[in-house]
N, C-alpha and C. Protein backbone atom coordinates (compact mmCIF):
# COMPACT_ATOMS: atom_id res chain seq x y z
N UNK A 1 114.48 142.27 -51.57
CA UNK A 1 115.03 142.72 -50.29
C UNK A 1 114.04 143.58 -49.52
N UNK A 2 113.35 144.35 -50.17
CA UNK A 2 111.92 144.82 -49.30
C UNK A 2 110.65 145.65 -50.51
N UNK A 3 110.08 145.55 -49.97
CA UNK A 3 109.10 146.67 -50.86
C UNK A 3 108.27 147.83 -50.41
N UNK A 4 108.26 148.94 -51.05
CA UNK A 4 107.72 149.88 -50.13
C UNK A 4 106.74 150.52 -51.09
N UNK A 5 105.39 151.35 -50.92
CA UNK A 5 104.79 151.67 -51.88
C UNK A 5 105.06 153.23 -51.41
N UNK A 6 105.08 154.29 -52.71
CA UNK A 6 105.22 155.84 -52.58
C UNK A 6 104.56 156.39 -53.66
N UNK A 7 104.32 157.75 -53.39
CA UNK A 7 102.92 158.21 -54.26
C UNK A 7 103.99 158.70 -55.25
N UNK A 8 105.00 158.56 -55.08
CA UNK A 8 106.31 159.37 -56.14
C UNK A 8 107.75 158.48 -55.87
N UNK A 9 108.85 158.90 -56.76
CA UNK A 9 109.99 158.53 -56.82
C UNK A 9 110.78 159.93 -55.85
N UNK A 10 110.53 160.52 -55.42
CA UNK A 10 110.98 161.97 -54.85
C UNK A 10 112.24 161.05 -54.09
N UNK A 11 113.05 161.66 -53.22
CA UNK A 11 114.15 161.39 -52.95
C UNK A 11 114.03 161.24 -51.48
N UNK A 12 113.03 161.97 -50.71
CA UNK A 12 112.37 161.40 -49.78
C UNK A 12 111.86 159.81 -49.98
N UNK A 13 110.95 159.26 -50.40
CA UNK A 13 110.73 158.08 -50.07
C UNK A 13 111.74 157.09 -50.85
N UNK A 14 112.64 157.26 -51.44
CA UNK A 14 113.68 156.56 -52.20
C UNK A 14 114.60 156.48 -50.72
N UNK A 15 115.21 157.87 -49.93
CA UNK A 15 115.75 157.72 -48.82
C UNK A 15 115.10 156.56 -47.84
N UNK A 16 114.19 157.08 -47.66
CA UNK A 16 113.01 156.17 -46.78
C UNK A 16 113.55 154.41 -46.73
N UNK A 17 113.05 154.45 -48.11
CA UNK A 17 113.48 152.80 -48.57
C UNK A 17 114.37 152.45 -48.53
N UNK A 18 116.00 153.05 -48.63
CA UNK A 18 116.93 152.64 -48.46
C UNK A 18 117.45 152.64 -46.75
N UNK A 19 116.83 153.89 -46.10
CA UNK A 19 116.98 153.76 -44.67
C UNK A 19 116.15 152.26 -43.95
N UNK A 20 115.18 152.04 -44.49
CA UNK A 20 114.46 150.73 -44.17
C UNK A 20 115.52 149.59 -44.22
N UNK A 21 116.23 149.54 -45.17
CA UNK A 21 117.00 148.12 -45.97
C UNK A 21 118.41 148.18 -44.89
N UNK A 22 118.46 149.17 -44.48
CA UNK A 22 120.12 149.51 -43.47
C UNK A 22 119.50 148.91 -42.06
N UNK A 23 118.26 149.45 -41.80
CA UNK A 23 117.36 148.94 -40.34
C UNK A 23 117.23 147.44 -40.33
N UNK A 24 117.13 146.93 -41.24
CA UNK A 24 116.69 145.93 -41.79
C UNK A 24 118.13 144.65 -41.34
N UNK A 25 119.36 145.51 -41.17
CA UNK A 25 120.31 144.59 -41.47
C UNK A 25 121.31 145.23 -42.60
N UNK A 26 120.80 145.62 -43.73
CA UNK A 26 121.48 145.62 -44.97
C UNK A 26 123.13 146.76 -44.63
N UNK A 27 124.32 145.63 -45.02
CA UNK A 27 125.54 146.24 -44.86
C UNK A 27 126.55 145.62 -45.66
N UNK A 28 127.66 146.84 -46.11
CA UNK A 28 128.45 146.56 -46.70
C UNK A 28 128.41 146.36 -48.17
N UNK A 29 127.34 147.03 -48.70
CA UNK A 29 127.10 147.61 -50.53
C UNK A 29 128.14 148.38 -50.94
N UNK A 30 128.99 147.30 -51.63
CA UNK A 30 129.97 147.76 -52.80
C UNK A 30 129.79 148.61 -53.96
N UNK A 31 128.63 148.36 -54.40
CA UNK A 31 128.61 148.29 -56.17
C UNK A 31 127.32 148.46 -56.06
N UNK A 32 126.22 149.55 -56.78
CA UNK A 32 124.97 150.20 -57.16
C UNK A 32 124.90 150.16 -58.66
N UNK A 33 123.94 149.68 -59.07
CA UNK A 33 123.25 149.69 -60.40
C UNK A 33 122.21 150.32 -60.31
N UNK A 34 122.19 151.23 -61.14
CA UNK A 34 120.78 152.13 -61.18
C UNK A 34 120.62 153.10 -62.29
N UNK A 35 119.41 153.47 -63.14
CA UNK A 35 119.55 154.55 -63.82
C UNK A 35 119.69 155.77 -63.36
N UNK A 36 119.66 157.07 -63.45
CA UNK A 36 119.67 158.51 -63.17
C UNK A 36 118.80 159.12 -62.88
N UNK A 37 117.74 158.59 -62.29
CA UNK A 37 116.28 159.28 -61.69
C UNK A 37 117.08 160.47 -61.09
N UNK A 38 116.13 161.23 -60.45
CA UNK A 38 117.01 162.18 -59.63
C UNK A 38 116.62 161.99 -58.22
N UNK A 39 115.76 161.75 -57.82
CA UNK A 39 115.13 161.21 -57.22
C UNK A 39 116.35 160.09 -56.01
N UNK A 40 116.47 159.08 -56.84
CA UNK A 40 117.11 157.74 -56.62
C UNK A 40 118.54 158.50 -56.62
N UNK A 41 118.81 159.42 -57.58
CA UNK A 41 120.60 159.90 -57.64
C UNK A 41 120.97 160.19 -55.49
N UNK A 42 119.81 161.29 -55.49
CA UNK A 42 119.82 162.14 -54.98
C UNK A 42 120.06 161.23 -53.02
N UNK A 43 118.95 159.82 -53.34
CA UNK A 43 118.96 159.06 -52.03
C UNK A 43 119.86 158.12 -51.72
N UNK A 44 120.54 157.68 -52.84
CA UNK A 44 121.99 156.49 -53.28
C UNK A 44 122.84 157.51 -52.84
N UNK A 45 123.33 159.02 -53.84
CA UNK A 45 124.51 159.25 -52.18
C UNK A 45 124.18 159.90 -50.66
N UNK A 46 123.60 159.85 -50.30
CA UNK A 46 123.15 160.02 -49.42
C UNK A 46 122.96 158.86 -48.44
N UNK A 47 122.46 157.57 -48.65
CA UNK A 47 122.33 156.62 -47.91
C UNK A 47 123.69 155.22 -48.26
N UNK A 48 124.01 155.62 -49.58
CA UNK A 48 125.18 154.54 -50.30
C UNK A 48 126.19 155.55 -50.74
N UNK A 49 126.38 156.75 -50.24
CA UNK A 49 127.71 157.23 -50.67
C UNK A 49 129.04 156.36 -51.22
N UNK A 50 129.62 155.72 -50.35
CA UNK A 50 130.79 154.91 -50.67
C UNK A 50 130.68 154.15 -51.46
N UNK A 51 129.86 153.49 -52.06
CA UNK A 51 129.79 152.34 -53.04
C UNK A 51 130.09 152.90 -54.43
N UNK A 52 130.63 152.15 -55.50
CA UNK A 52 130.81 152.44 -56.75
C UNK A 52 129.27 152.55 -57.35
N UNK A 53 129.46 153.45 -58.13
CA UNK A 53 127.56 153.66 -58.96
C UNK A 53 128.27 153.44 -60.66
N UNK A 54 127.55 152.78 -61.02
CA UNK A 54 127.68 152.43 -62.55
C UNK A 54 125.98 152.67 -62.53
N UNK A 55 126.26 153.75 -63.86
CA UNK A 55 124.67 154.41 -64.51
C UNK A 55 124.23 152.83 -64.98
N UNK A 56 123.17 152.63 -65.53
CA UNK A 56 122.50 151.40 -66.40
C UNK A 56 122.78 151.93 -67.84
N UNK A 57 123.23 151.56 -68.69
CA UNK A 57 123.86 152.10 -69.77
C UNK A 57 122.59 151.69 -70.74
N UNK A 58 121.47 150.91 -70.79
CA UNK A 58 120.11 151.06 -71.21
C UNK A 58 119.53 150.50 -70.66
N UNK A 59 117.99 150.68 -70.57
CA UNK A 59 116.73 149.71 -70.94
C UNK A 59 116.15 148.71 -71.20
N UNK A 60 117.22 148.47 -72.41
CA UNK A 60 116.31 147.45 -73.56
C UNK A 60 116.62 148.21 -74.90
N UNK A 61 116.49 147.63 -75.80
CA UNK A 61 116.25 147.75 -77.33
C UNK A 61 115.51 148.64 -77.76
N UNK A 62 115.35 150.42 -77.69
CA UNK A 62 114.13 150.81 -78.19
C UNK A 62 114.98 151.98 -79.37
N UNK A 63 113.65 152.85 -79.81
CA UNK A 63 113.70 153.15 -80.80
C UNK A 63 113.36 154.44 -80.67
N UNK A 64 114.14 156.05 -81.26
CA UNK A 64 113.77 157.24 -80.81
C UNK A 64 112.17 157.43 -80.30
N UNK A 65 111.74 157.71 -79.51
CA UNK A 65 110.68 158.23 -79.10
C UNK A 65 109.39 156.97 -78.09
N UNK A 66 110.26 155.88 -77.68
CA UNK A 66 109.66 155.04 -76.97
C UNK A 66 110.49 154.56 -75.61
N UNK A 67 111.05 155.79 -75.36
CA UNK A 67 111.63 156.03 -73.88
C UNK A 67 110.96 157.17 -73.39
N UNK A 68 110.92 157.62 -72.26
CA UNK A 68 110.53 158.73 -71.24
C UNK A 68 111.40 160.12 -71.78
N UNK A 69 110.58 161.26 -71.44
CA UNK A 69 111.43 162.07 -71.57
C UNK A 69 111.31 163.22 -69.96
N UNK A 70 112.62 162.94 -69.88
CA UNK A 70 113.45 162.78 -70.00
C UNK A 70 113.99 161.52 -69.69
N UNK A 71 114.61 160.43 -70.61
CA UNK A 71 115.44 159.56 -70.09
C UNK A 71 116.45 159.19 -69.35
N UNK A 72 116.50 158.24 -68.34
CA UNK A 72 117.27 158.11 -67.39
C UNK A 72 118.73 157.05 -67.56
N UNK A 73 118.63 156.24 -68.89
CA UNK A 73 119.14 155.35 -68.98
C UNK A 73 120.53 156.01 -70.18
N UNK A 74 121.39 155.42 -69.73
CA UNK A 74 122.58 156.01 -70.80
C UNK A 74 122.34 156.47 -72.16
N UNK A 75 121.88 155.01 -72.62
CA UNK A 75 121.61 154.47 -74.32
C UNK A 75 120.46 155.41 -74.64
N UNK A 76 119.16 155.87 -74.14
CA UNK A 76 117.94 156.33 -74.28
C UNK A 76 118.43 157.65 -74.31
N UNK A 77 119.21 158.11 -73.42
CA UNK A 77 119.65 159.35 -72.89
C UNK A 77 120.51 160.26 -74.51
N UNK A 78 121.17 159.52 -74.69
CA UNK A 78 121.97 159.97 -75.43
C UNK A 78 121.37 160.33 -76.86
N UNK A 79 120.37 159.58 -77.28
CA UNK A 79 119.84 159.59 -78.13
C UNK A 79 118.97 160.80 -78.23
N UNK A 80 118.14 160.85 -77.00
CA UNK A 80 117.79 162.45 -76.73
C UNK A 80 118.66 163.35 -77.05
N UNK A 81 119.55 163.58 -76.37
CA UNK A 81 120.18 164.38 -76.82
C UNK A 81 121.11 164.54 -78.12
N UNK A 82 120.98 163.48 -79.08
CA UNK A 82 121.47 164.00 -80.72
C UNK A 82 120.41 164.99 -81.37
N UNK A 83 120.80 165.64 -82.00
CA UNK A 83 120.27 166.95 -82.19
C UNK A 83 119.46 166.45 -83.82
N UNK A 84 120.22 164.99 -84.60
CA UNK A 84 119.52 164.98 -85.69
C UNK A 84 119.42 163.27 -85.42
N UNK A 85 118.10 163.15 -87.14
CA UNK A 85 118.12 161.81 -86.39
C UNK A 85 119.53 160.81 -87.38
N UNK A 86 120.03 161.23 -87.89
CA UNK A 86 121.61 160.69 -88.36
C UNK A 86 122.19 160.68 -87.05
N UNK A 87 122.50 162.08 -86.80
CA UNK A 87 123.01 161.42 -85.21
C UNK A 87 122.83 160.34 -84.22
N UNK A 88 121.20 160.32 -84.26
CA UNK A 88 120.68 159.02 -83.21
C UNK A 88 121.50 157.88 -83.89
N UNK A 89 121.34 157.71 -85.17
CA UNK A 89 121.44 156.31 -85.85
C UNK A 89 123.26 156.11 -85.38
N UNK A 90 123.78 156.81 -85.39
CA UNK A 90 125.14 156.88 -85.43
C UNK A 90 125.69 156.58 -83.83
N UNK A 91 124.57 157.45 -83.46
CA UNK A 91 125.63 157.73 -81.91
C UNK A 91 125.81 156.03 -80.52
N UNK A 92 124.68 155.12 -81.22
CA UNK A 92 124.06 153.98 -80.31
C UNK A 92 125.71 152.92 -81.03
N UNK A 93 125.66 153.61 -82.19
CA UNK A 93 127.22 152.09 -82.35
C UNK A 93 128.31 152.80 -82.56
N UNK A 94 128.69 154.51 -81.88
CA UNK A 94 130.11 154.71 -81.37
C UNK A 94 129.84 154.55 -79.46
N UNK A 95 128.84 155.06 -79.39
CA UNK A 95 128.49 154.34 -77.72
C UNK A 95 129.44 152.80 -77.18
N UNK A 96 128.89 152.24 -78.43
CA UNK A 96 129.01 150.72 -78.28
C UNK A 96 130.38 150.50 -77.97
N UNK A 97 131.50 151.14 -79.01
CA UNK A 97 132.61 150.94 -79.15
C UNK A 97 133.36 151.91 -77.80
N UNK A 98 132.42 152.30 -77.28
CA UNK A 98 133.13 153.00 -75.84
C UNK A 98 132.98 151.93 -74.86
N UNK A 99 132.07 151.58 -74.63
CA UNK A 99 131.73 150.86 -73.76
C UNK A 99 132.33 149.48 -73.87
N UNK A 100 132.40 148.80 -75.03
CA UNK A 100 132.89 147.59 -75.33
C UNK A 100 134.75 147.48 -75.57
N UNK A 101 135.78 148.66 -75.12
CA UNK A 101 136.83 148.32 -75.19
C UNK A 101 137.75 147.49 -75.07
N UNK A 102 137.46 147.09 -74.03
CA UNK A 102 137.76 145.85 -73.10
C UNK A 102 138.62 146.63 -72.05
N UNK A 103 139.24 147.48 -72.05
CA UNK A 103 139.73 148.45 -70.62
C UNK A 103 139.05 150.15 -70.37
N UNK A 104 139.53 150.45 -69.24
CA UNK A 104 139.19 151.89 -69.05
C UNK A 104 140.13 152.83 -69.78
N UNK A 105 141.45 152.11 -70.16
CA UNK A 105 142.26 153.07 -71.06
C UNK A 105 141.48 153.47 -72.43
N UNK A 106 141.01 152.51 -72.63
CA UNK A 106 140.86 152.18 -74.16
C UNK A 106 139.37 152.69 -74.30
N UNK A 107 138.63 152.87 -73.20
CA UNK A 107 137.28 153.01 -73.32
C UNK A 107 137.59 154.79 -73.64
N UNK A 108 138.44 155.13 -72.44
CA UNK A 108 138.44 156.45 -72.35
C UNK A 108 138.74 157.11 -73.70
N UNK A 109 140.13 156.81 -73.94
CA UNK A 109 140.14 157.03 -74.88
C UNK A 109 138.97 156.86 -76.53
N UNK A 110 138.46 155.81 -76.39
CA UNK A 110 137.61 155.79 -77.34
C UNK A 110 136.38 157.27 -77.23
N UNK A 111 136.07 157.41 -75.88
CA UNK A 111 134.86 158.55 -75.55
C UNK A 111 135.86 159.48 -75.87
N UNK A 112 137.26 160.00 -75.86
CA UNK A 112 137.66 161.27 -76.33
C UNK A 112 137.34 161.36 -77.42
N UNK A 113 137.78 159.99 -78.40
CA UNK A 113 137.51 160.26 -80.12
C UNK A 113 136.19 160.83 -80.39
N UNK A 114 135.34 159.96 -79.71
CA UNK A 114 133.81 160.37 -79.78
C UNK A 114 133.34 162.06 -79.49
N UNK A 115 134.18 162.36 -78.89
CA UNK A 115 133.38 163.81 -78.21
C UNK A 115 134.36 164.72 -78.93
N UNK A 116 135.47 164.46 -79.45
CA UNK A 116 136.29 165.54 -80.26
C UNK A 116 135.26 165.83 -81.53
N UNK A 117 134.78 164.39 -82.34
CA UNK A 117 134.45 164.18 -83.08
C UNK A 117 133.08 165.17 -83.44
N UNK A 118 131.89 165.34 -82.31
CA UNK A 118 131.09 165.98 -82.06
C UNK A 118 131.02 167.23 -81.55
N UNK A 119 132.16 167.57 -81.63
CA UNK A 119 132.75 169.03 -80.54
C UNK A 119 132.25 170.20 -81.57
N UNK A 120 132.45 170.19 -82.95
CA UNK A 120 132.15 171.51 -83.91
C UNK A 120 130.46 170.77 -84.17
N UNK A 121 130.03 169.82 -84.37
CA UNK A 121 129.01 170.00 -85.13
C UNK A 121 127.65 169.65 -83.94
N UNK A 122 127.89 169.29 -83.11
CA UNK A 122 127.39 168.92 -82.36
C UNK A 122 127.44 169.35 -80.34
N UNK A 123 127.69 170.38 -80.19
CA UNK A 123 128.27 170.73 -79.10
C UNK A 123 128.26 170.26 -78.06
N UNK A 124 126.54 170.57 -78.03
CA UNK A 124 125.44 169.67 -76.77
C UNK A 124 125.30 168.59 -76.25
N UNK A 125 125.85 167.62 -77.56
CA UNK A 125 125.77 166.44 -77.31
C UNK A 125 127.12 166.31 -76.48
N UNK A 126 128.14 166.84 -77.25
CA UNK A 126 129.86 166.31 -77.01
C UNK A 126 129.56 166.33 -75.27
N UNK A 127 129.21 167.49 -75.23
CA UNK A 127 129.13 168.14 -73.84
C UNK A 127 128.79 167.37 -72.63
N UNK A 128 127.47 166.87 -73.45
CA UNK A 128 126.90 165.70 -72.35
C UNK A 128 127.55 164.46 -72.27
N UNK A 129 128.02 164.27 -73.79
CA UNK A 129 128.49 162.83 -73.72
C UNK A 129 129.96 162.63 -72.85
N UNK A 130 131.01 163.89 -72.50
CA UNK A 130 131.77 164.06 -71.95
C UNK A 130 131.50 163.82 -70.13
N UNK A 131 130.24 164.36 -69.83
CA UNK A 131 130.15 164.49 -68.54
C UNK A 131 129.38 163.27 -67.96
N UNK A 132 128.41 162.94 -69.03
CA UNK A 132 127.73 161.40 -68.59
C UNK A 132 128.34 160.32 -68.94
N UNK A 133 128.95 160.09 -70.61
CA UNK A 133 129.08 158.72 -70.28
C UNK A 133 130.34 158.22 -69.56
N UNK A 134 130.80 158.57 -68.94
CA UNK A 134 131.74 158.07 -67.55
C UNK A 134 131.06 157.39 -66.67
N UNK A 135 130.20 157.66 -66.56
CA UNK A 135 129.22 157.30 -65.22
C UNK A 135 128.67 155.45 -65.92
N UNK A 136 128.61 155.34 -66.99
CA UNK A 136 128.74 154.30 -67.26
C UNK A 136 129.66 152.93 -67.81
N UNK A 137 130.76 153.72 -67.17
CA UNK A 137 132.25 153.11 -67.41
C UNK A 137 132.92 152.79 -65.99
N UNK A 138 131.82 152.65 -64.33
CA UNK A 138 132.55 151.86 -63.33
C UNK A 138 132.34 150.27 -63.61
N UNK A 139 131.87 149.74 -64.24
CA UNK A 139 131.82 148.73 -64.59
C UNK A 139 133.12 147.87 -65.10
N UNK A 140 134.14 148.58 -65.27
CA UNK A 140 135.60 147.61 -65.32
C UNK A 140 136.01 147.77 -64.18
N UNK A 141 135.56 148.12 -62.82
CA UNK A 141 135.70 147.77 -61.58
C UNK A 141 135.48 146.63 -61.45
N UNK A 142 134.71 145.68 -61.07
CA UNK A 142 134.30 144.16 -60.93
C UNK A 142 135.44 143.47 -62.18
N UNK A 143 135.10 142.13 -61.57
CA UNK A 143 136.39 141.21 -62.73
C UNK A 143 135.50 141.16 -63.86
N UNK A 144 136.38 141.10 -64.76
CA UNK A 144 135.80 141.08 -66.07
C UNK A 144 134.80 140.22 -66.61
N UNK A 145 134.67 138.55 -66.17
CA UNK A 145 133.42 138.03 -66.78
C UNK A 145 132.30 138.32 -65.73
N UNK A 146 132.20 139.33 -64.59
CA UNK A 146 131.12 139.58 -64.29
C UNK A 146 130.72 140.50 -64.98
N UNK A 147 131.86 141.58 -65.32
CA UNK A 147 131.07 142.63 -66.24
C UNK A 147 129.63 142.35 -67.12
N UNK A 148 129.41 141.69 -67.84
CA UNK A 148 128.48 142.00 -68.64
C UNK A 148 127.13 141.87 -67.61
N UNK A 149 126.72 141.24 -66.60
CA UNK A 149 126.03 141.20 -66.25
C UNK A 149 125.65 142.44 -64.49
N UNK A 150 126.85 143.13 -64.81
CA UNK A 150 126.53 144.13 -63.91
C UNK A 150 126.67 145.31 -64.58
N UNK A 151 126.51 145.73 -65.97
CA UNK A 151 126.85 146.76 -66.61
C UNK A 151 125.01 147.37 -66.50
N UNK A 152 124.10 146.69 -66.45
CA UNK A 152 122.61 147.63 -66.37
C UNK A 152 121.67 147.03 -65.35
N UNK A 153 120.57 147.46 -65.60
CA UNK A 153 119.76 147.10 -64.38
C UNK A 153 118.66 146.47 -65.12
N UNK A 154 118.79 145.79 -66.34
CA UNK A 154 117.89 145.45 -66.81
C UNK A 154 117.29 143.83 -66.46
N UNK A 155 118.02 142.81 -66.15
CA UNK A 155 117.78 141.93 -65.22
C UNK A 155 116.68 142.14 -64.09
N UNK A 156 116.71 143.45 -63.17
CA UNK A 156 115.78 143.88 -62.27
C UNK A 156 114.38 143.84 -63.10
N UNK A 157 114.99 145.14 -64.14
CA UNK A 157 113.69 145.43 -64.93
C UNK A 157 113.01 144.40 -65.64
N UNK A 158 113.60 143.64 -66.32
CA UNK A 158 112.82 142.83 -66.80
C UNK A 158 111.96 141.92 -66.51
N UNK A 159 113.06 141.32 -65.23
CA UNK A 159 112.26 139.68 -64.57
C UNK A 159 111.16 140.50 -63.53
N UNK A 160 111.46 141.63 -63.00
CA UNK A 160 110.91 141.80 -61.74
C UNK A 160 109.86 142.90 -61.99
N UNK A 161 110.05 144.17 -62.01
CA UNK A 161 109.17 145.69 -62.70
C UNK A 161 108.62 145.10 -63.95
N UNK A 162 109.27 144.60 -64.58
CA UNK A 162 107.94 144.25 -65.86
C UNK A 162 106.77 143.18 -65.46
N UNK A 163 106.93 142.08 -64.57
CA UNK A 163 106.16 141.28 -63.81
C UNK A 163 105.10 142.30 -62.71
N UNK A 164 106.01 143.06 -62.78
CA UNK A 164 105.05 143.79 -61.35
C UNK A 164 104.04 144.60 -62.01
N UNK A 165 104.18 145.46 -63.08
CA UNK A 165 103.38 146.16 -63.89
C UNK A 165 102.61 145.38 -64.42
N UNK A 166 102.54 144.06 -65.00
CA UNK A 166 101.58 143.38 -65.88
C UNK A 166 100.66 142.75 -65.19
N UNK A 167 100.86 142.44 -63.73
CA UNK A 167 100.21 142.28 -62.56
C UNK A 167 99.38 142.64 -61.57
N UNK A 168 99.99 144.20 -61.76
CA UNK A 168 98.98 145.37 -61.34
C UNK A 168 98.24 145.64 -62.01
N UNK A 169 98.55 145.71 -63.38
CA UNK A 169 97.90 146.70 -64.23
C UNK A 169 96.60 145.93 -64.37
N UNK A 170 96.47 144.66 -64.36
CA UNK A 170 95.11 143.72 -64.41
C UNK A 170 93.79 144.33 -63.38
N UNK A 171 94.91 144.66 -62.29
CA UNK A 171 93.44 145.17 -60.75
C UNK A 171 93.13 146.58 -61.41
N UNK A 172 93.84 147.33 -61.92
CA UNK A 172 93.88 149.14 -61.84
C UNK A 172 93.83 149.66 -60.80
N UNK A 173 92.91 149.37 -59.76
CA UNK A 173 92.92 150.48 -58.93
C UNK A 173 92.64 149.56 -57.78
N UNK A 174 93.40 149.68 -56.68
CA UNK A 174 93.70 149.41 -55.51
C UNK A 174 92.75 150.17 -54.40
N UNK A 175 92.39 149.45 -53.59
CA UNK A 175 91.36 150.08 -52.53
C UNK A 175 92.43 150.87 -51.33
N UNK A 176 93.22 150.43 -51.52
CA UNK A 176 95.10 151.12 -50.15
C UNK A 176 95.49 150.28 -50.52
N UNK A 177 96.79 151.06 -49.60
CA UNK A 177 98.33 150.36 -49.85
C UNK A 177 98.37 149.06 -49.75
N UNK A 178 97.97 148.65 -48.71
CA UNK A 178 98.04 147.46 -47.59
C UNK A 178 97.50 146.59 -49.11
N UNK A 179 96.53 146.36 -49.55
CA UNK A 179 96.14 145.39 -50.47
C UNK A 179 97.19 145.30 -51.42
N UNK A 180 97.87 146.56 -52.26
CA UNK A 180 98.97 146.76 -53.11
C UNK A 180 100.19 146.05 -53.02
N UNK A 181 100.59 146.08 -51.51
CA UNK A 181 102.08 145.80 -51.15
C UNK A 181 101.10 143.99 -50.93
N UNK A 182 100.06 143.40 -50.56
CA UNK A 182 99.88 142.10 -50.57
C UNK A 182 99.77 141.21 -51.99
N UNK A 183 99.33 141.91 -53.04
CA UNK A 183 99.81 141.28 -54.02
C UNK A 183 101.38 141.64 -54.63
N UNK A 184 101.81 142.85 -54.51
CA UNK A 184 103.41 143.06 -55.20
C UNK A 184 104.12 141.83 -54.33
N UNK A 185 103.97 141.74 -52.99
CA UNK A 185 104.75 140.71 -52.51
C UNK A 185 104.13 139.25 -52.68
N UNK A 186 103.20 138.84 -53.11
CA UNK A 186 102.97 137.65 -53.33
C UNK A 186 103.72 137.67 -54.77
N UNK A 187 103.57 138.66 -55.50
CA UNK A 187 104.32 137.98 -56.90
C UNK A 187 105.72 138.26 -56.67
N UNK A 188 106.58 138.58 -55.96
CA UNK A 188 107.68 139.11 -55.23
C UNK A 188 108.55 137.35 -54.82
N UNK A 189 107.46 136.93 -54.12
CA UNK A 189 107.44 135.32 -53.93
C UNK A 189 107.94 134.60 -54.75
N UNK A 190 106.97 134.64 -55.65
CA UNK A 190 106.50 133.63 -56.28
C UNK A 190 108.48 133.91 -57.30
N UNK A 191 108.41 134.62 -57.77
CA UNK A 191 109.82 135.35 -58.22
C UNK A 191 111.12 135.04 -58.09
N UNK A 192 111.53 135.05 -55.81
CA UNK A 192 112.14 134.64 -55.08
C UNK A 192 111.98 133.29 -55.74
N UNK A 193 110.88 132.66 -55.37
CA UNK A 193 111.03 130.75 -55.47
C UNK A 193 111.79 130.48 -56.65
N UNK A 194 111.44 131.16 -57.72
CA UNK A 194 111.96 130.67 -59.41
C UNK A 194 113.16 130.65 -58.92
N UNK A 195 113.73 131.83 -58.73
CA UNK A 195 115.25 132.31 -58.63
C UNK A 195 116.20 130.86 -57.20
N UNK A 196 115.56 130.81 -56.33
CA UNK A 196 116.18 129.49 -55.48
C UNK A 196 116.37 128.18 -55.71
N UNK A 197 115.37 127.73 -57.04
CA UNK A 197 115.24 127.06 -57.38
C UNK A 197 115.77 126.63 -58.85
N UNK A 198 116.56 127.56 -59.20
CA UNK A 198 117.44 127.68 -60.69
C UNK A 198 118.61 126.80 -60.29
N UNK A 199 119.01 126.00 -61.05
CA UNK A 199 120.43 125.66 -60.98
C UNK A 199 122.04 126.06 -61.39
N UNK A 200 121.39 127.50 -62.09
CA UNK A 200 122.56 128.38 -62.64
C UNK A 200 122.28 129.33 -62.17
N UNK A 201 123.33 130.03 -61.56
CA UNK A 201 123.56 130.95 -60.60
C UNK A 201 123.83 132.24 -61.71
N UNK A 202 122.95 133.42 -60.79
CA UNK A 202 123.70 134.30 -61.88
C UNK A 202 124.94 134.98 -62.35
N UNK A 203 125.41 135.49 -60.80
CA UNK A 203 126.63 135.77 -61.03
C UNK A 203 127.37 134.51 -59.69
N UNK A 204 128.53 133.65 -59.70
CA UNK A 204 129.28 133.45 -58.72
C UNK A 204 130.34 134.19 -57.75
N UNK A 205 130.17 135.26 -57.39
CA UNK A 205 130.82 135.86 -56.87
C UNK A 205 132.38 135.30 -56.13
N UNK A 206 132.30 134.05 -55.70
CA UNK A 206 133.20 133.21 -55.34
C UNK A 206 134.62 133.21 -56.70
N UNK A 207 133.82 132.98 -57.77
CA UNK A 207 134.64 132.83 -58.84
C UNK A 207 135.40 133.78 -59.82
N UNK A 208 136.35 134.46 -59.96
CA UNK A 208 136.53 135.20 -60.49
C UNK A 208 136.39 134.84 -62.31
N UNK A 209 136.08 133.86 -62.29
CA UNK A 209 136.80 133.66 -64.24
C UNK A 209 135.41 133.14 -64.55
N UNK A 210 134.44 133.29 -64.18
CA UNK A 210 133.24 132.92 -64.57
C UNK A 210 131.77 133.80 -64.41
């Protein structure tokens, strides 16, 4: 939908970019997928107030100490914050069973068990896990077989930011922007074409049961 290059994620040029995409045309965003930059928190309400925000509940598959710190992503997040590493091992498959309820009753309830559970031995965590993982539970908003595929942002990340990094990272160093944003958008292209040219759609929005 556009690309913009910034010497940072600051909340200024995150605004920027999203004020571009509104100039642009862009109207009527329901539903935001995104991790917890602060950055990005800070320019989503601000420019997408009204829309539902579901956190990205992970990454990808990793393993204590091969995420960012501080992590932005639910799953990564949480793990930071277990205080032992029994905890880590533990806390990624009662997560699971929050998230995977099949309702918001049942989820909720499952995150109470979870955070009672951690309340004496674990405070910090309960604490956080009380106030964040909600943020990754708007996702039984949308009909249910879209859920799985709007629960993270890893689709973005994978097909698109991991293409863009392995791409760049070949030049290193860019003479300006102007050259930067001419290859990100040629492989941007090339990306677009795959995706028009698929015969399975990712999500049907038309369809509710599929």
């Amino acid at each position: 939908m556009g690309v913009s290059v910034a010497l940072s994620e600051a909340e200024v040029h995150w605004r920027a970019f999203l004020e571009s995409l509104r100039a642009r045309g862009m109207r009527g965003v329901e539903y935001v997928v995104s991790d917890d930059h602060a950055g990005l928190r800070a320019a989503r309400r601000a420019g997408l107030g009204g829309a539902t925000w579901q956190r990205c509940r992970s990454s990808g598959k990793l393993s204590p100490g091969e995420f960012p710190d501080p992590p932005h992503h639910l799953a990564q997040n949480a793990i930071h914050h277990a205080p032992t590493l029994k905890s880590r091992k533990r806390i990624g498959a009662e997560l699971r069973d929050v998230w995977n309820a099949g309702s918001p009753a049942k989820s909720e309830a499952a995150l109470a068990e979870l955070v009672a559970d951690d309340r004496d031995t674990a405070p910090a965590l309960a604490a956080w896990l009380e106030e964040a993982v909600p943020e990754g539970l708007a996702v039984f908003s949308p009909p249910g077989p879209h859920r799985r595929r709007l629960r993270t942002s890893n689709p973005m990340e994978r097909a698109v930011q991991q293409e863009l990094k392995r791409r760049t990272a070949k030049v290193r160093v860019f003479p300006n922007e102007a050259s930067l944003e001419r290859l990100v958008g040629a492989v941007l292209v090339e990306i677009d074409d795959k995706w028009a040219a698929d015969t399975k759609a990712y999500i049907k929005w038309e369809c509710q049961d599929a």
